[in-house]
Protein backbone atom coordinates (compact mmCIF):
# COMPACT_ATOMS: atom_id res chain seq x y z
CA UNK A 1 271.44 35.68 80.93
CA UNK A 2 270.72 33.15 83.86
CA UNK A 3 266.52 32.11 82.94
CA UNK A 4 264.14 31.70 85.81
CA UNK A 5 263.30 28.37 85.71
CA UNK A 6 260.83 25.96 87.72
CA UNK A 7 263.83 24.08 88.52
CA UNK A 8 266.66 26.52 89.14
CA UNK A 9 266.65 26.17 92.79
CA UNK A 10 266.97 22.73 92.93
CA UNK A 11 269.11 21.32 95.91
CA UNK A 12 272.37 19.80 96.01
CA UNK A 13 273.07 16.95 98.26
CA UNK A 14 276.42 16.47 100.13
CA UNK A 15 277.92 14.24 97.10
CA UNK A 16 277.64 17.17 94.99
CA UNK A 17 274.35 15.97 93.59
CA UNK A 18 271.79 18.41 92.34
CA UNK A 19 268.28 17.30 92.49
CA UNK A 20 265.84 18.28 89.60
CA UNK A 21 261.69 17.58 90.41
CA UNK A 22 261.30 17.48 86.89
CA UNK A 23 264.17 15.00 86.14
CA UNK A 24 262.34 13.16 88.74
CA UNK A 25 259.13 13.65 87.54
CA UNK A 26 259.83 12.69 83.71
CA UNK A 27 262.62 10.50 84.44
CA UNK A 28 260.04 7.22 84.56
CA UNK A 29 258.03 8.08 81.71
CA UNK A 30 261.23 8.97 79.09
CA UNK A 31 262.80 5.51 80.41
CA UNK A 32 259.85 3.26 79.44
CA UNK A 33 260.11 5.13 75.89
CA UNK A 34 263.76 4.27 75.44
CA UNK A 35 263.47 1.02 76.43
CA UNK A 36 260.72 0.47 74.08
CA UNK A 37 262.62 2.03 71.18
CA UNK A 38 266.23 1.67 71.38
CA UNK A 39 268.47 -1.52 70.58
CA UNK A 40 269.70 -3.84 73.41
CA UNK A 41 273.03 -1.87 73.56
CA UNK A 42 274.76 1.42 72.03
CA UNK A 43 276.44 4.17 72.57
CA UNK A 44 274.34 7.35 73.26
CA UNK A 45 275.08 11.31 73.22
CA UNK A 46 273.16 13.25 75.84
CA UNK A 47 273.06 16.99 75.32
CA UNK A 48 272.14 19.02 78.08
CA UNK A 49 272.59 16.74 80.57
CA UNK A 50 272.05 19.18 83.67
CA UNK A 51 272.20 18.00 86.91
CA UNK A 52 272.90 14.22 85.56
CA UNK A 53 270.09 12.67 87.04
CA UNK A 54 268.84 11.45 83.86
CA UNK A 55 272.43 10.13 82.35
CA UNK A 56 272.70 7.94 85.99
CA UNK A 57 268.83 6.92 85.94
CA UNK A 58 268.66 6.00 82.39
CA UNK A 59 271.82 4.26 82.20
CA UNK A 60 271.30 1.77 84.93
CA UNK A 61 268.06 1.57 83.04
CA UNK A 62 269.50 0.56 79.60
CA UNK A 63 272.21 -1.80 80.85
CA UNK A 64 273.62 -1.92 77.26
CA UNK A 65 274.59 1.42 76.85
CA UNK A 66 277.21 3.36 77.46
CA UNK A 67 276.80 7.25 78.01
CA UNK A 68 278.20 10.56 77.05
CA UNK A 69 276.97 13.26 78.90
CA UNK A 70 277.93 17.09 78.36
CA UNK A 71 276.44 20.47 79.36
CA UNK A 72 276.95 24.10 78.39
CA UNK A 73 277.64 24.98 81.32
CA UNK A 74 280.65 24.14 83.08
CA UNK A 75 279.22 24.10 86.38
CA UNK A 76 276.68 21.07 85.58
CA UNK A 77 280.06 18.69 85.07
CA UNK A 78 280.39 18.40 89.30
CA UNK A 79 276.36 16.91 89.60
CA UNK A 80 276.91 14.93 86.67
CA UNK A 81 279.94 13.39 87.90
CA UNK A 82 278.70 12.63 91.18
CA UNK A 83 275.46 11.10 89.61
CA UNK A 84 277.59 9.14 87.75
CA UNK A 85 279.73 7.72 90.70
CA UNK A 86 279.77 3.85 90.70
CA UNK A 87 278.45 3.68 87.14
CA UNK A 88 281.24 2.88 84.59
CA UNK A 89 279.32 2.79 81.79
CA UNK A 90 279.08 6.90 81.59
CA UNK A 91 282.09 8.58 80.22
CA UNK A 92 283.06 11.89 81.75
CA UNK A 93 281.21 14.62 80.81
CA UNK A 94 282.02 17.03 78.35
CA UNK A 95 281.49 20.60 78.36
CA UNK A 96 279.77 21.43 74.66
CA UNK A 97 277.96 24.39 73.32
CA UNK A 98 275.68 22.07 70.91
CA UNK A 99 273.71 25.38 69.80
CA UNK A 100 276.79 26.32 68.06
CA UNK A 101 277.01 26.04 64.51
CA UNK A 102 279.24 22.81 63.53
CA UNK A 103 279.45 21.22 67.00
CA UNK A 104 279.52 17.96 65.77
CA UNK A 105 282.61 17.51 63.48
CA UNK A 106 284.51 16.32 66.21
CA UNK A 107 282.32 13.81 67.91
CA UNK A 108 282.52 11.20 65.84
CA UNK A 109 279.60 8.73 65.61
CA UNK A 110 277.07 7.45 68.15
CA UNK A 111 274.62 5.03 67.73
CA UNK A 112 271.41 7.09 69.41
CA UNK A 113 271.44 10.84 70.80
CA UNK A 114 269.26 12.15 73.54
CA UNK A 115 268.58 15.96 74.40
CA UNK A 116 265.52 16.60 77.11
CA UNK A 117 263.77 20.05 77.95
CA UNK A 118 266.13 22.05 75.49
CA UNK A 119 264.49 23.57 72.60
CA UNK A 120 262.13 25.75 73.91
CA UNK A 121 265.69 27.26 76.06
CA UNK A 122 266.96 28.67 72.75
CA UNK A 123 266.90 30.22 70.06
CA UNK A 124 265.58 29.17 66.76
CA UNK A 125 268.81 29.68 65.15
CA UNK A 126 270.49 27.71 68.14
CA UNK A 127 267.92 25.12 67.69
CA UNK A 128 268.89 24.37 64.04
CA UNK A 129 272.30 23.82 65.37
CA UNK A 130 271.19 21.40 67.56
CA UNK A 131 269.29 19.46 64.86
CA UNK A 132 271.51 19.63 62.19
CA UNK A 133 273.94 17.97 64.66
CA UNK A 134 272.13 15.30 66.23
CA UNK A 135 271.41 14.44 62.97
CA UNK A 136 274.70 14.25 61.90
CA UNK A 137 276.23 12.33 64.79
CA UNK A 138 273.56 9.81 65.03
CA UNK A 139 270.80 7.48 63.31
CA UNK A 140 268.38 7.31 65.83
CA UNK A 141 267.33 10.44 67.65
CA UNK A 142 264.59 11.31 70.87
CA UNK A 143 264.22 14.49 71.88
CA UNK A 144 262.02 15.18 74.39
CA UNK A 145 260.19 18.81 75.50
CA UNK A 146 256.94 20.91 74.78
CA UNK A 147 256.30 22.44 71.57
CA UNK A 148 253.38 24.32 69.94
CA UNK A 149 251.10 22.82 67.12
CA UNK A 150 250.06 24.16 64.25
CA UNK A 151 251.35 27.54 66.18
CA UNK A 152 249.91 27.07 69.16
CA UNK A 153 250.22 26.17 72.98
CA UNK A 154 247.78 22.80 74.23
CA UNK A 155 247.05 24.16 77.47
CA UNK A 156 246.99 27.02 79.96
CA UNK A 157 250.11 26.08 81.99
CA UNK A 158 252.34 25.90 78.35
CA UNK A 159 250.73 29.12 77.42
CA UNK A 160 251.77 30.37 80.67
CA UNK A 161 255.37 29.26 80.69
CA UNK A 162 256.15 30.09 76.69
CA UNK A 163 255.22 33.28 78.08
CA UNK A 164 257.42 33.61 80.69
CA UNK A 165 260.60 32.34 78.09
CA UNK A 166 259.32 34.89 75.89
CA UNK A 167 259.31 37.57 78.65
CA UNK A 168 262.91 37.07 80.01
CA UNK A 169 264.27 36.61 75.94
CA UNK A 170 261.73 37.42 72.89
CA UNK A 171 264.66 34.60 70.79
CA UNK A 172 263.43 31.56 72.65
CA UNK A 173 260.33 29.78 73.66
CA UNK A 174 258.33 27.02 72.18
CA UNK A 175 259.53 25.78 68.94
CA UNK A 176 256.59 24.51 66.32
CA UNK A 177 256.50 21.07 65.90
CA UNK A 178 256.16 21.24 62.41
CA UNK A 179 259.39 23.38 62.17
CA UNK A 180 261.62 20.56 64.18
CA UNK A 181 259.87 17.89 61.65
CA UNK A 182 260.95 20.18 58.56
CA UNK A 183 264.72 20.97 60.36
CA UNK A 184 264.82 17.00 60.57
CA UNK A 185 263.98 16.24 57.37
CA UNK A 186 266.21 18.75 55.93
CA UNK A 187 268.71 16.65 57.10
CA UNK A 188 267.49 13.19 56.28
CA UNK A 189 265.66 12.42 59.68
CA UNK A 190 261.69 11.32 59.62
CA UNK A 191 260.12 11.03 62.92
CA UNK A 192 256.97 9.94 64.68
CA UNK A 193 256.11 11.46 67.86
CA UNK A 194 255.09 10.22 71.18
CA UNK A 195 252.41 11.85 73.57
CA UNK A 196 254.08 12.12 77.19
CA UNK A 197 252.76 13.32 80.52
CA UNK A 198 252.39 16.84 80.82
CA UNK A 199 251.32 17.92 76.80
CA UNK A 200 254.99 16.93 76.33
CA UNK A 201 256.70 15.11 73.21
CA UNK A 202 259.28 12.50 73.00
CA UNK A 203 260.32 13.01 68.97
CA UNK A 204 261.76 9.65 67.82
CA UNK A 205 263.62 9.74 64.72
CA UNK A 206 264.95 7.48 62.08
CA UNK A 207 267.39 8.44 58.59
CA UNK A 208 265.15 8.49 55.54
């Protein structure tokens, strides 16, 4: 099932690009963060790397890094590659269903792992996929979204929106933020969070 989404009509340029107002929007804001918590240089894993405008922006951002993008969706891999045109430190991307179970035994190893505005897209059985393999194919984790606390939404427009997820599929919306924490910890991840514009999170994770 194809969600209704604030962005899904975003426009694609004549290079193929697709252009997000929310990857533009938060795009600033989750770039200050990495650069604030990341090493000088690494390799990092971006799930759900959409229309690419965050692998392109935040890797000429972190000139250190090299980048792994990938999508579920096989139609995200043309914006991402034209995004990444003229940038050689992203690898192709890489179609990859990271909400199934076991994803990650043949990644290999990467020294951070990003995923932004994902969570609340699936399920929570989906979700602890995700988790359980970001925390397997990386030490250092930030993962980036809205979430409720203690159970609930922080403000009309969330309320509004987890409503709408819930609407179009009763198995997604909001996850808690005290159920990511436990998922985490389950598999030897603590985290601190980070307050971000728009009642979002930026979860930023470290091995126990």
């Amino acid at each position: 099932m194809s969600l209704r989404l604030p962005d899904s009509g975003a426009d694609t340029d004549a290079e193929g690009r697709r252009h997000a107002p929310s990857a533009v929007r938060n795009a600033g804001p989750i770039l200050a963060l990495l650069q604030q918590v990341l090493p000088p240089e690494g390799r990092m894993l971006e799930l759900a790397s959409g229309t690419g405008q965050h692998a392109r922006a935040f890797s000429d951002g972190l000139p250190g890094w090299h980048w792994q993008p990938s999508d579920l969706n096989p139609e995200n891999l043309t914006s991402i590659r034209a995004w990444s045109a003229g940038q050689d430190r992203i690898a192709p991307p890489l179609v990859l269903d990271a909400g199934r179970p076991g994803w990650h035994r043949d990644m290999g190893r990467f020294d951070a792992a990003l995923v932004v505005n994902l969570l609340h897209l699936i399920s929570d059985t989906q979700a602890a996929a995700v988790l359980a393999g970001l925390a397997a194919v990386a030490p250092r984790l930030v993962i980036y979204g809205p979430f409720l606390r203690e159970g609930q939404t922080t403000s009309p427009g969330d309320a509004a929106f987890h409503a709408s997820l819930r609407a179009q599929d009763p198995a997604i919306g909001y996850k808690d933020l005290g159920w990511v924490a436990d998922q985490l910890r389950s598999h030897g991840h603590d985290l601190q969070w980070h307050e971000m514009p728009a009642n979002n999170l930026a979860l930023v994770t470290f091995m126990i």
